[in-house]
C-alpha atoms as a PDB file:
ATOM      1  CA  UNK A   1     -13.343   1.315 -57.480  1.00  0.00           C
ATOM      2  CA  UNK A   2     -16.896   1.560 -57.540  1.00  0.00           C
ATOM      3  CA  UNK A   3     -19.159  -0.341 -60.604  1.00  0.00           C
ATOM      4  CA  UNK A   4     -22.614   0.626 -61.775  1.00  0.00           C
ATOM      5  CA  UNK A   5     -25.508  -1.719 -61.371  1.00  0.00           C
ATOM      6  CA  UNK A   6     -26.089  -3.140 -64.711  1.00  0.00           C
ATOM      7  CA  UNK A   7     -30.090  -2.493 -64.175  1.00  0.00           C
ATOM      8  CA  UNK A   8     -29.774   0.991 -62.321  1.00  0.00           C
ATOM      9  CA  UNK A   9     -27.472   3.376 -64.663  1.00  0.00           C
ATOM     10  CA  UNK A  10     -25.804   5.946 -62.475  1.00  0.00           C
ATOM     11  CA  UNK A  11     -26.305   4.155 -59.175  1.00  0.00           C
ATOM     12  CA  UNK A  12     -22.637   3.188 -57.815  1.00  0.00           C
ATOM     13  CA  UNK A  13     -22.197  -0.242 -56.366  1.00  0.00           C
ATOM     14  CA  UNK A  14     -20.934  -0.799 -52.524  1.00  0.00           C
ATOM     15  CA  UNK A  15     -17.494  -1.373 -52.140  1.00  0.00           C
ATOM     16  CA  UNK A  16     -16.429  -4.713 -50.856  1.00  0.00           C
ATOM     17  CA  UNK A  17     -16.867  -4.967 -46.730  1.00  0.00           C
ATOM     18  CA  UNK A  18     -17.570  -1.674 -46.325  1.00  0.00           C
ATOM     19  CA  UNK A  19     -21.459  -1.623 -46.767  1.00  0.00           C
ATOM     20  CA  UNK A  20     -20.460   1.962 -47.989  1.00  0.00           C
ATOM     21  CA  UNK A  21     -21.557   3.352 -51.139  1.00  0.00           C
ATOM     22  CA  UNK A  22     -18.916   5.353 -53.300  1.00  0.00           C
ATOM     23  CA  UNK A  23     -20.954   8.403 -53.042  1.00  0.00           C
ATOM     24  CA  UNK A  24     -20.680   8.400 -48.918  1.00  0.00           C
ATOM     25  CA  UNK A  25     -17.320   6.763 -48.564  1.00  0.00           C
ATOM     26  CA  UNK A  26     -14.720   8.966 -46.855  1.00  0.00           C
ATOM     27  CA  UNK A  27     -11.150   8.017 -45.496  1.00  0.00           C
ATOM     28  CA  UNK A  28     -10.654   9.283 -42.075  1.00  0.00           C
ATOM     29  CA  UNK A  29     -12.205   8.454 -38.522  1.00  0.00           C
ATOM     30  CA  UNK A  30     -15.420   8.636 -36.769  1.00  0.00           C
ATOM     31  CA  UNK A  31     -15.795  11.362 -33.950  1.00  0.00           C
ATOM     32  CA  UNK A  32     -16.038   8.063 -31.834  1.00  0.00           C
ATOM     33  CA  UNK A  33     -12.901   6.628 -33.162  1.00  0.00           C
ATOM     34  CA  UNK A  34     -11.117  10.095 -32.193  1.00  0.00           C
ATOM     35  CA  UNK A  35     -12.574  10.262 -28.344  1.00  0.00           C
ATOM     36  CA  UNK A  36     -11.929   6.807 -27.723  1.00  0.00           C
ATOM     37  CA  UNK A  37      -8.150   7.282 -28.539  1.00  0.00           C
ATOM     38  CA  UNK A  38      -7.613  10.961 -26.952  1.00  0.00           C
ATOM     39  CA  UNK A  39      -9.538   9.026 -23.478  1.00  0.00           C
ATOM     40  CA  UNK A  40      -6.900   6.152 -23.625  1.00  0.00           C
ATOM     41  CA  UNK A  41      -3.993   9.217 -24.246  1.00  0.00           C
ATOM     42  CA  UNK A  42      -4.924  11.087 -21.346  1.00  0.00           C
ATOM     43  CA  UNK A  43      -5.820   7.813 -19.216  1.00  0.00           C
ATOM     44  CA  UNK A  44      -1.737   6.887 -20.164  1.00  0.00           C
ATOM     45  CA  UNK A  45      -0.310  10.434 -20.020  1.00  0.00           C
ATOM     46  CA  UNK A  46      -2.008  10.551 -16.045  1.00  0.00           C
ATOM     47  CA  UNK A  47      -0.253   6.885 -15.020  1.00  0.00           C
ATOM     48  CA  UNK A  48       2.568   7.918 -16.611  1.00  0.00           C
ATOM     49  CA  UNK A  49       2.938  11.194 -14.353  1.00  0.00           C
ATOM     50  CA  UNK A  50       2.239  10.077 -10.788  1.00  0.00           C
ATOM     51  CA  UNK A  51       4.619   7.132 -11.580  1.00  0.00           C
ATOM     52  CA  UNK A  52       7.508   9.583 -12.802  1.00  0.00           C
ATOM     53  CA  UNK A  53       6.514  12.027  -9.813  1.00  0.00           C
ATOM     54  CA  UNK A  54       7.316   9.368  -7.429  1.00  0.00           C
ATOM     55  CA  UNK A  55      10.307   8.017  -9.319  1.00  0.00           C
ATOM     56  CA  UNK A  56      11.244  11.838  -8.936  1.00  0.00           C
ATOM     57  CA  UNK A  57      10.725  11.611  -5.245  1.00  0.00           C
ATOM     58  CA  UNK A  58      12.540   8.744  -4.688  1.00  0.00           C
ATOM     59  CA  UNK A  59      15.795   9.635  -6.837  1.00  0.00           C
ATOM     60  CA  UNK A  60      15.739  13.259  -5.364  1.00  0.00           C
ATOM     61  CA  UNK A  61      15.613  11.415  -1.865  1.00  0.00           C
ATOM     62  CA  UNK A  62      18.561   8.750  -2.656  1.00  0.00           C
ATOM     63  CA  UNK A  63      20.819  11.886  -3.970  1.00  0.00           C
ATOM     64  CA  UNK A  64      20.844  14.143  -0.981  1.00  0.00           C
ATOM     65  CA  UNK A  65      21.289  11.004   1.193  1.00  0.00           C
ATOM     66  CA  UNK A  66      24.547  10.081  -1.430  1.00  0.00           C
ATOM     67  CA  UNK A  67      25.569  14.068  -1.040  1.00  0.00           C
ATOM     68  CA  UNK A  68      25.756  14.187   2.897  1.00  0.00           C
ATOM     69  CA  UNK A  69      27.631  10.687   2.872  1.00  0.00           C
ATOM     70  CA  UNK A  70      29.968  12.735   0.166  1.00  0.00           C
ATOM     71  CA  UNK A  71      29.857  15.659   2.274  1.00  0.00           C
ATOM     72  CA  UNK A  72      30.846  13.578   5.694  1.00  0.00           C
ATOM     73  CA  UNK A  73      34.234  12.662   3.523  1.00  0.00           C
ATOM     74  CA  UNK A  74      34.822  16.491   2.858  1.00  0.00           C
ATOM     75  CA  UNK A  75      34.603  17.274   6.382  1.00  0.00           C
ATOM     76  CA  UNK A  76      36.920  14.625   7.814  1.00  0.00           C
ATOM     77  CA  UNK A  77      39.444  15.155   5.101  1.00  0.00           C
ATOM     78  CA  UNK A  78      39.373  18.874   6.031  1.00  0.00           C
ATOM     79  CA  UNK A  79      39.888  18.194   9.539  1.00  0.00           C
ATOM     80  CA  UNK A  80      42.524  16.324   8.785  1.00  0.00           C
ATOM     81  CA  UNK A  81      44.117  18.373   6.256  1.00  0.00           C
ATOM     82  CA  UNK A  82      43.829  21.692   8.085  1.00  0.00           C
ATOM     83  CA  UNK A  83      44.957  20.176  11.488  1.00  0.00           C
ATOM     84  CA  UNK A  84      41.804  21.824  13.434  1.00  0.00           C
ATOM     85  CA  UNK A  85      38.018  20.724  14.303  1.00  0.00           C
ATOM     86  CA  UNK A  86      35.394  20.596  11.794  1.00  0.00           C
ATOM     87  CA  UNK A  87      31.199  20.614  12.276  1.00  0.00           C
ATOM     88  CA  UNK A  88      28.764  19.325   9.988  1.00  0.00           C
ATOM     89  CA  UNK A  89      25.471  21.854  11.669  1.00  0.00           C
ATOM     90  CA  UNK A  90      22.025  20.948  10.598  1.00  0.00           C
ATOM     91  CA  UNK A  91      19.414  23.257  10.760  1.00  0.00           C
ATOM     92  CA  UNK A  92      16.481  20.617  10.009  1.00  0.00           C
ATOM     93  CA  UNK A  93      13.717  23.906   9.968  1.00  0.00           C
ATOM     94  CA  UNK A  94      15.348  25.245   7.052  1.00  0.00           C
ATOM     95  CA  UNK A  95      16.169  21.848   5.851  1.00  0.00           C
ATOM     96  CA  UNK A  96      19.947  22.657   5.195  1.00  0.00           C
ATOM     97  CA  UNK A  97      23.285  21.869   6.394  1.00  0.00           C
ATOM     98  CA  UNK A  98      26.918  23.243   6.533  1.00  0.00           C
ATOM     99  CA  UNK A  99      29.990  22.014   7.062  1.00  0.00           C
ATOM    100  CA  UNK A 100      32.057  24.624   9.273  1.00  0.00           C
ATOM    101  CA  UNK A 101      35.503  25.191  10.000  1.00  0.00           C
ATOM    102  CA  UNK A 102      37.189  28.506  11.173  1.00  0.00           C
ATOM    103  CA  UNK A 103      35.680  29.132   8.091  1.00  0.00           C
ATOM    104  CA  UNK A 104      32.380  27.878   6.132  1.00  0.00           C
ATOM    105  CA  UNK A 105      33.724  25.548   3.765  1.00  0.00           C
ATOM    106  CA  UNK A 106      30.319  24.623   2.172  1.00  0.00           C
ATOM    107  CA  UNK A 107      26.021  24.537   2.596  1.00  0.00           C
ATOM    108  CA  UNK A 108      23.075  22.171   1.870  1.00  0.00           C
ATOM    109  CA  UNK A 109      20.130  24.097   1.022  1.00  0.00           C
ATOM    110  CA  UNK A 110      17.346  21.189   0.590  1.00  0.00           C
ATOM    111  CA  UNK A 111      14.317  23.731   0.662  1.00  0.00           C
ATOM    112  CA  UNK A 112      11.724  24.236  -1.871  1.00  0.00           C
ATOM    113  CA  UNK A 113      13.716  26.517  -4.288  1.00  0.00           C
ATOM    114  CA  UNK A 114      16.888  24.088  -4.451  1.00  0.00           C
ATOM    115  CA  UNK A 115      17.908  21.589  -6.785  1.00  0.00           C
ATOM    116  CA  UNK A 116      16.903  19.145  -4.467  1.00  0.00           C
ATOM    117  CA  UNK A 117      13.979  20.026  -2.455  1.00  0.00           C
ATOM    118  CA  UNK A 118      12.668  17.876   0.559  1.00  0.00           C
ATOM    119  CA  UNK A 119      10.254  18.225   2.992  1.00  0.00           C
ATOM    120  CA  UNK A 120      12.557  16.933   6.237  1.00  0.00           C
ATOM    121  CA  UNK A 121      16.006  16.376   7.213  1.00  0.00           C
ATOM    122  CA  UNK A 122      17.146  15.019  10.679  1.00  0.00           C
ATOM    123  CA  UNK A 123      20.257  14.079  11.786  1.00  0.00           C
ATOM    124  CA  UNK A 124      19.753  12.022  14.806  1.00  0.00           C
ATOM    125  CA  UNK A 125      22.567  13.192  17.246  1.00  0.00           C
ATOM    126  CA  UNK A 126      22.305  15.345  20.725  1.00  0.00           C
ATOM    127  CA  UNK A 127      23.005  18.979  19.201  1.00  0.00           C
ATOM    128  CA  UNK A 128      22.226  18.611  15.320  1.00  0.00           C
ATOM    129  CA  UNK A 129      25.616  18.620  14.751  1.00  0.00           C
ATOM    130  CA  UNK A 130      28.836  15.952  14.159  1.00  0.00           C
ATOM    131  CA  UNK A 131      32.171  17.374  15.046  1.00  0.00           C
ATOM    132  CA  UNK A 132      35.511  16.112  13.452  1.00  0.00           C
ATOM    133  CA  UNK A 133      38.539  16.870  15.695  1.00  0.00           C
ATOM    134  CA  UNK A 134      42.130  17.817  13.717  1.00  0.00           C
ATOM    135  CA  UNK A 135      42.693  13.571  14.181  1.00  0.00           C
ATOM    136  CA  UNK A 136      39.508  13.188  11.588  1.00  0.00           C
ATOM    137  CA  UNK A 137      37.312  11.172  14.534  1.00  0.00           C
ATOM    138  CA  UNK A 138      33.944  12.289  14.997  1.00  0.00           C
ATOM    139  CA  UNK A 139      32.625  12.610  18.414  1.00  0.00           C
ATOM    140  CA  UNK A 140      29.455  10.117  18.501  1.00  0.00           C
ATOM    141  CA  UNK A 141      29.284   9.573  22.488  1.00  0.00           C
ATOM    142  CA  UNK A 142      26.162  10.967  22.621  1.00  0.00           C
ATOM    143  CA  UNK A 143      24.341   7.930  20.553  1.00  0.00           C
ATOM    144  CA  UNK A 144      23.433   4.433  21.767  1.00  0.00           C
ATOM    145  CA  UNK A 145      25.184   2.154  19.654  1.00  0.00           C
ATOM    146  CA  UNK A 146      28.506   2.871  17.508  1.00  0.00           C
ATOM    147  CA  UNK A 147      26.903   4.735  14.116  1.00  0.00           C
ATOM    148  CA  UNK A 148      25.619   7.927  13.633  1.00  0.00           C
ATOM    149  CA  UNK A 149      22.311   8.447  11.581  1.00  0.00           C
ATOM    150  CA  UNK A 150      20.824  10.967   9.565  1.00  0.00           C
ATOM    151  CA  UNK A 151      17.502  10.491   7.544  1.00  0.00           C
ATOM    152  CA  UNK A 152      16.370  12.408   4.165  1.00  0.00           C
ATOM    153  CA  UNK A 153      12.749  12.487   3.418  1.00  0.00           C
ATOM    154  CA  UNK A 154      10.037  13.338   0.620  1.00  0.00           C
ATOM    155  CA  UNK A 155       6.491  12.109   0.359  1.00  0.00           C
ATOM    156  CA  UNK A 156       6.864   8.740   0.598  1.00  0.00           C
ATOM    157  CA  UNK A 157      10.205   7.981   0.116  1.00  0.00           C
ATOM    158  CA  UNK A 158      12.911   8.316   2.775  1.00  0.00           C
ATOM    159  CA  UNK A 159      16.534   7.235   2.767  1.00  0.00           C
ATOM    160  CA  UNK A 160      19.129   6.751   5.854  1.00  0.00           C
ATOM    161  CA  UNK A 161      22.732   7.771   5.674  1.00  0.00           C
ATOM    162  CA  UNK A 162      24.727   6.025   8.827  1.00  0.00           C
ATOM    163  CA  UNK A 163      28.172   6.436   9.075  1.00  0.00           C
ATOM    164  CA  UNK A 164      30.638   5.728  11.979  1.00  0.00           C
ATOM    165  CA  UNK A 165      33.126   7.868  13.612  1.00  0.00           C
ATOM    166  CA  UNK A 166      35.471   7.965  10.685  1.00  0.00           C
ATOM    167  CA  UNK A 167      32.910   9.307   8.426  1.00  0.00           C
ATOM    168  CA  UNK A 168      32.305   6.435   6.362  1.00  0.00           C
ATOM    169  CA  UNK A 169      28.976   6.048   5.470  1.00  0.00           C
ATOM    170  CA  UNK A 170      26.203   3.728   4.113  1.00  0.00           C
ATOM    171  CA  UNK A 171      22.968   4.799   2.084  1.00  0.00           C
ATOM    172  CA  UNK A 172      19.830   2.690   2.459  1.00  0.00           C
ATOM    173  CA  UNK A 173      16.537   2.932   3.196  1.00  0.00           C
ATOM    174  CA  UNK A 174      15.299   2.841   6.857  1.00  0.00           C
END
């Protein structure tokens, strides 16, 4: 609390460390004090977005690359199951799949408007297509090596799915 100057009547004294007098002391902040925190908000709030925009990305990536290993499993067990061939068909314009039996058992839609959008899909195998005959074996004769291959991308993320001619599959990045 404020004194008065023994020699002045009516003139407050400063407080202590402020340099303030009582008449112009004010709690609160400066306009300064105000601008420099609202830059360092918006300096955070902008890191914080492109880094969750590519952690989106990435995850959104990983999860169609997880749902076309799942998806590989469906379509050997129905093969299996129903006695008769089944075909995983990409259409990698659209960016979907479908897995195909005398019947459509199921699609992929990986286009802008889906759950999870990307911007390419390719499944690296003569006719865009892997075929399970009524034993459950893929036909992959038309790849060098032993594993088939399909790749999911966005931005700058892309994950692999290869899988062999029983359907298992592996998820990892190329």
């Amino acid at each position: 609390m404020a004194t008065k100057h023994a020699g002045c009547p009516g003139r407050p004294v400063s407080r202590p460390g402020t340099g303030r007098t009582g008449r112009s002391w004010r709690a609160g902040f400066t306009i300064l004090e105000l601008l420099v925190v609202m830059a360092l908000v918006v300096i955070t709030l902008a890191i914080t977005q492109q880094t969750y925009g590519l952690y989106q990305e990435r995850t959104a990536t990983r999860r169609a690359a997880k749902l076309f290993g799942l998806d590989l499993s469906l379509a050997r067990s129905a093969a299996v199951q129903g006695r008769m061939n089944v075909v995983i068909r990409f259409d990698e314009a659209a960016r979907e799949y479908e897995v195909i039996s005398n019947r459509r058992i199921m699609r992929r839609d990986f286009g802008d408007d889906s759950d999870v959008p990307l911007e390419s899909i390719d499944l690296e195998l003569p006719g865009d297509s892997v075929v399970f005959d009524a034993r459950g074996v893929a036909d992959l004769s038309g790849i060098a090596g032993s594993l088939g291959r399909a790749t999911f991308e966005v931005g700058g993320s892309s994950y692999a799915v290869s899988f062999n001619a029983l359907g298992a599959s592996k998820v990892g990045e190329p």
